[in-house]
C-alpha atoms as a PDB file:
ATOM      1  CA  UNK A   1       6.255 -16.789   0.253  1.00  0.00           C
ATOM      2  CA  UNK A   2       5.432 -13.318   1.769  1.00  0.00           C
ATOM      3  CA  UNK A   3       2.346 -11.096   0.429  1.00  0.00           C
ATOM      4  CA  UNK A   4       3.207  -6.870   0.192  1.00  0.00           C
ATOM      5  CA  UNK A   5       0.273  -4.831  -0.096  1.00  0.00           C
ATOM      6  CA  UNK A   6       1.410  -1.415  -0.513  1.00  0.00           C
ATOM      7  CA  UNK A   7      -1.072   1.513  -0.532  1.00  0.00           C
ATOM      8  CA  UNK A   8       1.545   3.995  -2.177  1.00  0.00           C
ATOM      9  CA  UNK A   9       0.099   7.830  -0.776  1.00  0.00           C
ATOM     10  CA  UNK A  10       2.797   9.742   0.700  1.00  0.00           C
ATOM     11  CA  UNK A  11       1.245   8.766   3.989  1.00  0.00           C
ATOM     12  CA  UNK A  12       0.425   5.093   3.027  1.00  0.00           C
ATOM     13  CA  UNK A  13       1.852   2.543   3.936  1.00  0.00           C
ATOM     14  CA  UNK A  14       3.622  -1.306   2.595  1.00  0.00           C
ATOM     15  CA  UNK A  15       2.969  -4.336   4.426  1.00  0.00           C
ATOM     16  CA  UNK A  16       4.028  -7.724   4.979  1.00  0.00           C
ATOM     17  CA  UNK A  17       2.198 -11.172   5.802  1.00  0.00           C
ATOM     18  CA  UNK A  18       3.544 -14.714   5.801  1.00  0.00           C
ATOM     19  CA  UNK A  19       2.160 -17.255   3.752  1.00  0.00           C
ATOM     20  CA  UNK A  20       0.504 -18.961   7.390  1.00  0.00           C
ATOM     21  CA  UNK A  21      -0.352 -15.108   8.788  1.00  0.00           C
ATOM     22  CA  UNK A  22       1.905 -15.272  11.969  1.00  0.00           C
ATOM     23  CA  UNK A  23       4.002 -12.841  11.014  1.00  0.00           C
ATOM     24  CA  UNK A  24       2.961  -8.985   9.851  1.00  0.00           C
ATOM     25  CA  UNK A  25       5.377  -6.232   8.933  1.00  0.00           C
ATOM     26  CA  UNK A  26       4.782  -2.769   8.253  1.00  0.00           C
ATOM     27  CA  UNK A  27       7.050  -0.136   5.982  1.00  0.00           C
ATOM     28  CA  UNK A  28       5.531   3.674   6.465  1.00  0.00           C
ATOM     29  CA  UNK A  29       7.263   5.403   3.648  1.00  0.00           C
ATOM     30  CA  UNK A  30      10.101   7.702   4.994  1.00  0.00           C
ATOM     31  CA  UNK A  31       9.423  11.182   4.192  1.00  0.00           C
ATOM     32  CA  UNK A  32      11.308  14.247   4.507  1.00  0.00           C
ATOM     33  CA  UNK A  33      10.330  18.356   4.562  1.00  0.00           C
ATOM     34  CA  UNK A  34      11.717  20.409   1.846  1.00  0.00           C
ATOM     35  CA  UNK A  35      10.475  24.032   1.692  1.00  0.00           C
ATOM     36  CA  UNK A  36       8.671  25.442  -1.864  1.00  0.00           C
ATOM     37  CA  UNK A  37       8.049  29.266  -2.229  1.00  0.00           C
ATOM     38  CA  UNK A  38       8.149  29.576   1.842  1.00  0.00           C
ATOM     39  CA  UNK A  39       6.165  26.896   2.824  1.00  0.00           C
ATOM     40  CA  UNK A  40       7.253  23.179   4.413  1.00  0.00           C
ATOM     41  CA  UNK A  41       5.809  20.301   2.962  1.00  0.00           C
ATOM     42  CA  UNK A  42       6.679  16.653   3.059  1.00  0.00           C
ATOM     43  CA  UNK A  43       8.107  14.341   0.506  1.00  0.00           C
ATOM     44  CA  UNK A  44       9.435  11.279  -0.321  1.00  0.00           C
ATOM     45  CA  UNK A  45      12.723  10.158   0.708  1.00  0.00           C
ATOM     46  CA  UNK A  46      13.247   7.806  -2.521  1.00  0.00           C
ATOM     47  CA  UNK A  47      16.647   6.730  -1.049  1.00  0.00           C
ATOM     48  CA  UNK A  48      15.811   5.623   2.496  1.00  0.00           C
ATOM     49  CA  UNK A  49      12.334   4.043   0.672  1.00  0.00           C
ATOM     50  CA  UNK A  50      14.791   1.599  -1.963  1.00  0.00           C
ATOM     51  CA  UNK A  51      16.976   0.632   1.198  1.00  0.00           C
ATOM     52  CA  UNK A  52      13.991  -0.095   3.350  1.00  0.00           C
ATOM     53  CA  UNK A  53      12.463  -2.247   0.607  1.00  0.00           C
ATOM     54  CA  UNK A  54      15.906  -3.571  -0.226  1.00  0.00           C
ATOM     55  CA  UNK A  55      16.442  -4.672   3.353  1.00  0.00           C
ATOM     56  CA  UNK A  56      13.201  -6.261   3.485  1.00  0.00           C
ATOM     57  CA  UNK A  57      12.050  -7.997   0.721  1.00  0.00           C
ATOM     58  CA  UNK A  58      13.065 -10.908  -1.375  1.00  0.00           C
ATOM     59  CA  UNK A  59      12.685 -12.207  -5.022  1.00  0.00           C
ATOM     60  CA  UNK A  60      10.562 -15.302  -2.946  1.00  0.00           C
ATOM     61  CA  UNK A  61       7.676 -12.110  -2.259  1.00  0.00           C
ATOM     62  CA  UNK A  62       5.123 -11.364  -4.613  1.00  0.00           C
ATOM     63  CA  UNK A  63       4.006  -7.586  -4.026  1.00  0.00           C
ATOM     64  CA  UNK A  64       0.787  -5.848  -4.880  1.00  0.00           C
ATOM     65  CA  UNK A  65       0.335  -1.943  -5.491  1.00  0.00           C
ATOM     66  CA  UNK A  66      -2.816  -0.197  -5.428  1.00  0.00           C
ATOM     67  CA  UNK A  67      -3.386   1.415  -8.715  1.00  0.00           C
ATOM     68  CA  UNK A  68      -3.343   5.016  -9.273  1.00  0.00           C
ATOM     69  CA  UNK A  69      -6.500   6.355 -10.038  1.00  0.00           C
ATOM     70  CA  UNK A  70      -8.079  10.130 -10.156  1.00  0.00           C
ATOM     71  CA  UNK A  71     -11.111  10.539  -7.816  1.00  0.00           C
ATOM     72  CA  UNK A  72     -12.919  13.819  -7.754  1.00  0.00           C
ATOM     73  CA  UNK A  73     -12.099  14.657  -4.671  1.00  0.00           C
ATOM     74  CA  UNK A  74      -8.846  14.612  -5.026  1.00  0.00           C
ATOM     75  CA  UNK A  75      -6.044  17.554  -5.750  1.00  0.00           C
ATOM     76  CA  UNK A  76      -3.658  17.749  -8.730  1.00  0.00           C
ATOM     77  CA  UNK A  77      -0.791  17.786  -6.027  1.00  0.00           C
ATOM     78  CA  UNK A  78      -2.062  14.670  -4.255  1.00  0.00           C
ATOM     79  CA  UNK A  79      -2.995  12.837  -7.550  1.00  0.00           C
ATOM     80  CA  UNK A  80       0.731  14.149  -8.797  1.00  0.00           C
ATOM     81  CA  UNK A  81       2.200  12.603  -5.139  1.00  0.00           C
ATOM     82  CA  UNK A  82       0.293   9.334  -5.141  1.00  0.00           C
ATOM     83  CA  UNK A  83       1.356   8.551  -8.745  1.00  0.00           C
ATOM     84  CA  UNK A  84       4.642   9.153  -8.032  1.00  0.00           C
ATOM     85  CA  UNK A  85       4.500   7.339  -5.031  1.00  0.00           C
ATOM     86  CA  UNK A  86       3.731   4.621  -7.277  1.00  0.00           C
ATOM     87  CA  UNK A  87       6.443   5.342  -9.867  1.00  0.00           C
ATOM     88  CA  UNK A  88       9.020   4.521  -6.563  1.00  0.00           C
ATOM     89  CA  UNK A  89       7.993   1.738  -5.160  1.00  0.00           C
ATOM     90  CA  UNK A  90       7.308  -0.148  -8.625  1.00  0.00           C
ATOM     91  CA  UNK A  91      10.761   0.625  -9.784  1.00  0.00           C
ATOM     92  CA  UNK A  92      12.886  -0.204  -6.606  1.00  0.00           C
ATOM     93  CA  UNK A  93      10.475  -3.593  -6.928  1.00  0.00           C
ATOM     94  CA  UNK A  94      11.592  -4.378 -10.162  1.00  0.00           C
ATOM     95  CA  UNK A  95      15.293  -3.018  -9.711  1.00  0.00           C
ATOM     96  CA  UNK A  96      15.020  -5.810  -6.821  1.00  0.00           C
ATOM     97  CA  UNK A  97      13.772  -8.488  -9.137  1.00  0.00           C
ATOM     98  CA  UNK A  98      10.333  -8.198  -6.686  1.00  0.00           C
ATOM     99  CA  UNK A  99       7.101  -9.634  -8.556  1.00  0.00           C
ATOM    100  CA  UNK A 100       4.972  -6.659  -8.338  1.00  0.00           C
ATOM    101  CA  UNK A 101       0.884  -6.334  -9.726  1.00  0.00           C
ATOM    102  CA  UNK A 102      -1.539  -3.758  -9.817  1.00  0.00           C
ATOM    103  CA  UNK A 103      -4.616  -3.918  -8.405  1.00  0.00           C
ATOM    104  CA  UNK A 104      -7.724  -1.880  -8.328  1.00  0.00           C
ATOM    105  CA  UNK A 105      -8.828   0.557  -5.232  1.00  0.00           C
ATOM    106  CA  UNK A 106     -12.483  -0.861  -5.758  1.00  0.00           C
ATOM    107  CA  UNK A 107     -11.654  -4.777  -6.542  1.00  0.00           C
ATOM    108  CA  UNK A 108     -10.086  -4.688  -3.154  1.00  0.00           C
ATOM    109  CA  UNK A 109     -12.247  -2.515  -1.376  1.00  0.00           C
ATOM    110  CA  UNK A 110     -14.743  -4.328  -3.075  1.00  0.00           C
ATOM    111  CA  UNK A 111     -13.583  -7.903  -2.002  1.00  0.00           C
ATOM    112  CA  UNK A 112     -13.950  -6.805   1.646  1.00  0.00           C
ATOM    113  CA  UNK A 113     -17.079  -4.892   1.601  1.00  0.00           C
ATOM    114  CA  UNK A 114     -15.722  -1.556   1.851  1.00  0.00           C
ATOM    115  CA  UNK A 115     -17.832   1.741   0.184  1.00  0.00           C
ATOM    116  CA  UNK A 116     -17.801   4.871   0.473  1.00  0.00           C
ATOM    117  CA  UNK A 117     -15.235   7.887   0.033  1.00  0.00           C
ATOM    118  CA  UNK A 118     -11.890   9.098   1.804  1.00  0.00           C
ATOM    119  CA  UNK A 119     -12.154   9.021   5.605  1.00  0.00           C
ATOM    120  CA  UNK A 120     -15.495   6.723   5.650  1.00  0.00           C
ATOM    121  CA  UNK A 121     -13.280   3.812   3.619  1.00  0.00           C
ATOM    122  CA  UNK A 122     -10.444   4.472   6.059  1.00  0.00           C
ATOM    123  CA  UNK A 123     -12.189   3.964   8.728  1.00  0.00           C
ATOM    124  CA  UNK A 124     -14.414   0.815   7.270  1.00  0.00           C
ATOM    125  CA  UNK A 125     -10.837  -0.538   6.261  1.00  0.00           C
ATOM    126  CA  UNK A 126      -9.514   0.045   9.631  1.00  0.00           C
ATOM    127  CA  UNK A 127     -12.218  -2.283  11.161  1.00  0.00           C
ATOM    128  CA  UNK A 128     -12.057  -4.971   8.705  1.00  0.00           C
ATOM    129  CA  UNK A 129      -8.214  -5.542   8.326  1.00  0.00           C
ATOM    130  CA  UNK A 130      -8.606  -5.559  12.546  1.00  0.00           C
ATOM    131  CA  UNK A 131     -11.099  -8.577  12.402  1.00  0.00           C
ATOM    132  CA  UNK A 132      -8.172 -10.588   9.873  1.00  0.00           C
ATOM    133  CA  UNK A 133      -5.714  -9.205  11.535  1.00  0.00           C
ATOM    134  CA  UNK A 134      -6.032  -8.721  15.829  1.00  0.00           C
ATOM    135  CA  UNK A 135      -2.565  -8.167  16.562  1.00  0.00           C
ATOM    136  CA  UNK A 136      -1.612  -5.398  13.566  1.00  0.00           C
ATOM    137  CA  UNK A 137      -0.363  -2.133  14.769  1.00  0.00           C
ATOM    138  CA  UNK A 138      -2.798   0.015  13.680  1.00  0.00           C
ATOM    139  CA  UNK A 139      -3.331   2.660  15.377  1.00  0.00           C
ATOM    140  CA  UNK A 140      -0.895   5.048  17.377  1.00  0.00           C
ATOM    141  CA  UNK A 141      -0.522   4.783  21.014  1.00  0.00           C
ATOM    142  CA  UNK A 142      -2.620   7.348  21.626  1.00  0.00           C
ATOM    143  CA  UNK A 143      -5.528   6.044  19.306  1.00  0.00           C
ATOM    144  CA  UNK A 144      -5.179   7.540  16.117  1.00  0.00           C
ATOM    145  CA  UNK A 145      -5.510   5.518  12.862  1.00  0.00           C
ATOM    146  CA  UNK A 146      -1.693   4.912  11.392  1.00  0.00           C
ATOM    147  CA  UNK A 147      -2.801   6.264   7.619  1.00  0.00           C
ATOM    148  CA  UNK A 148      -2.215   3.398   5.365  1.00  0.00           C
ATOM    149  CA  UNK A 149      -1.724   0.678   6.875  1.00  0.00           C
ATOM    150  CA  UNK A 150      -5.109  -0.850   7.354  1.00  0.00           C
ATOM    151  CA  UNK A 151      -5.333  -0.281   3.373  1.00  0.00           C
ATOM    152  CA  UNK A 152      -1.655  -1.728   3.142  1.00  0.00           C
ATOM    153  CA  UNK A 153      -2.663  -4.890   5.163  1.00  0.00           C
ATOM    154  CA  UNK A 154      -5.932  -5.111   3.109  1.00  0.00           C
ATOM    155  CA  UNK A 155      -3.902  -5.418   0.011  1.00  0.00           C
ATOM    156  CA  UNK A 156      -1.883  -7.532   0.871  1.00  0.00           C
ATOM    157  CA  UNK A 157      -4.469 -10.161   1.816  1.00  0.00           C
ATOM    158  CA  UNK A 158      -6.182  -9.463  -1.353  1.00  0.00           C
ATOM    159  CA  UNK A 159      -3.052 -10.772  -3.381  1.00  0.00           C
ATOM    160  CA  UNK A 160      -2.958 -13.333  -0.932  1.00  0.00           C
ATOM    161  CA  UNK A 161      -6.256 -14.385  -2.264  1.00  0.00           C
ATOM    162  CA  UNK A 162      -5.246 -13.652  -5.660  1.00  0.00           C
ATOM    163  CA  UNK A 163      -3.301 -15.551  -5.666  1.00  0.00           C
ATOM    164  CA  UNK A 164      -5.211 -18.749  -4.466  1.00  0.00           C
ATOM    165  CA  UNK A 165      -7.644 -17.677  -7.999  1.00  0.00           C
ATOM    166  CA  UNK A 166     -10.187 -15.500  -6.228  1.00  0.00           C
ATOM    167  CA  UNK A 167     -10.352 -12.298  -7.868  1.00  0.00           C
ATOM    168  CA  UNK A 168      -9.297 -10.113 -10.546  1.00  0.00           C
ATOM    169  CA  UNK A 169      -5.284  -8.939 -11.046  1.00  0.00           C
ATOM    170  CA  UNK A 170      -3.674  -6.228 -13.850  1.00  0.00           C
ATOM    171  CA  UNK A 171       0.161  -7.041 -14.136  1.00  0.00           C
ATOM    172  CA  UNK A 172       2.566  -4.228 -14.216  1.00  0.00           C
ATOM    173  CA  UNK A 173       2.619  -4.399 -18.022  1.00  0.00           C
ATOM    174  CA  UNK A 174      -0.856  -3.770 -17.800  1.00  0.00           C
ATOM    175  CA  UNK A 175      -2.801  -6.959 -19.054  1.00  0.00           C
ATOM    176  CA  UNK A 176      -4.831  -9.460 -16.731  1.00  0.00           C
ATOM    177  CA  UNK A 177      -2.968 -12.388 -15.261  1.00  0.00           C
END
């Protein structure tokens, strides 16, 4: 069995551990520019995003999705994008027959001893997921944190641990399994 952890922003991020940790994938959500009332922005390329997940996953791997949540910082747009986001990949799971679970930003950030808000929590997640995971790609060649994946990886070794009875899990339906 293979663990997703997907943190589903527009610049998040789904990854992929084997059950015995040797292998580690990583799906950055294709995006593409469309322009609104003169201005380029990016968006979600829902097409590419089902093939990619299509091409990659398996009814043998049990996924887990960060749950949408408001935070005060955040923008209407980038609350509207992230839940979206979510919308996607939980559908193209469950079009693929793809075990998929929510689970809380703080259970997870919780787990690992992450606090804080936006960047801080990036960067805290950054450092942890490197200590689990040496070899992950993530950062850019030329240094800069790869958005999401860290967060991605994190998940993913939460359901891991999930799944092994150590912490708390909301199924896509909503109760706790």
């Amino acid at each position: 069995m293979r663990y997703v952890g997907i943190d589903n922003g527009l610049h998040g991020a789904m990854a992929i551990i084997s059950d015995d940790n040797e292998n580690i994938e990583f799906i950055d959500p294709p995006l593409t520019k469309v322009t609104v009332k003169k201005a380029s922005r990016e968006v979600y390329d829902e097409k590419r995003l089902f093939f990619y997940i299509k091409s990659t996953l398996n009814s043998k791997d049990k996924a887990f999705i960060e749950e949408t949540v408001a935070m005060p910082f955040q923008s209407s747009q980038s609350l509207k994008s992230i839940g979206y986001g979510e919308g996607l990949y939980i559908m193209a799971l469950t079009a693929l027959g793809i075990s998929c679970s929510k689970v809380r930003i703080h259970s997870w950030q919780k787990h690992f001893g992450i606090f804080g808000k936006g960047k801080a929590t990036k960067e805290q997640a950054y450092h942890v997921a490197s200590k689990f995971f040496p070899n992950a790609k993530l950062k850019t060649d030329n240094g800069k944190l790869l958005d999401g994946r860290a967060d991605a990886l994190l998940i993913a070794e939460y359901g891991r641990r999930l799944v092994s009875g150590n912490a708390n899990l909301i199924s896509i339906d909503g109760g706790l399994i």
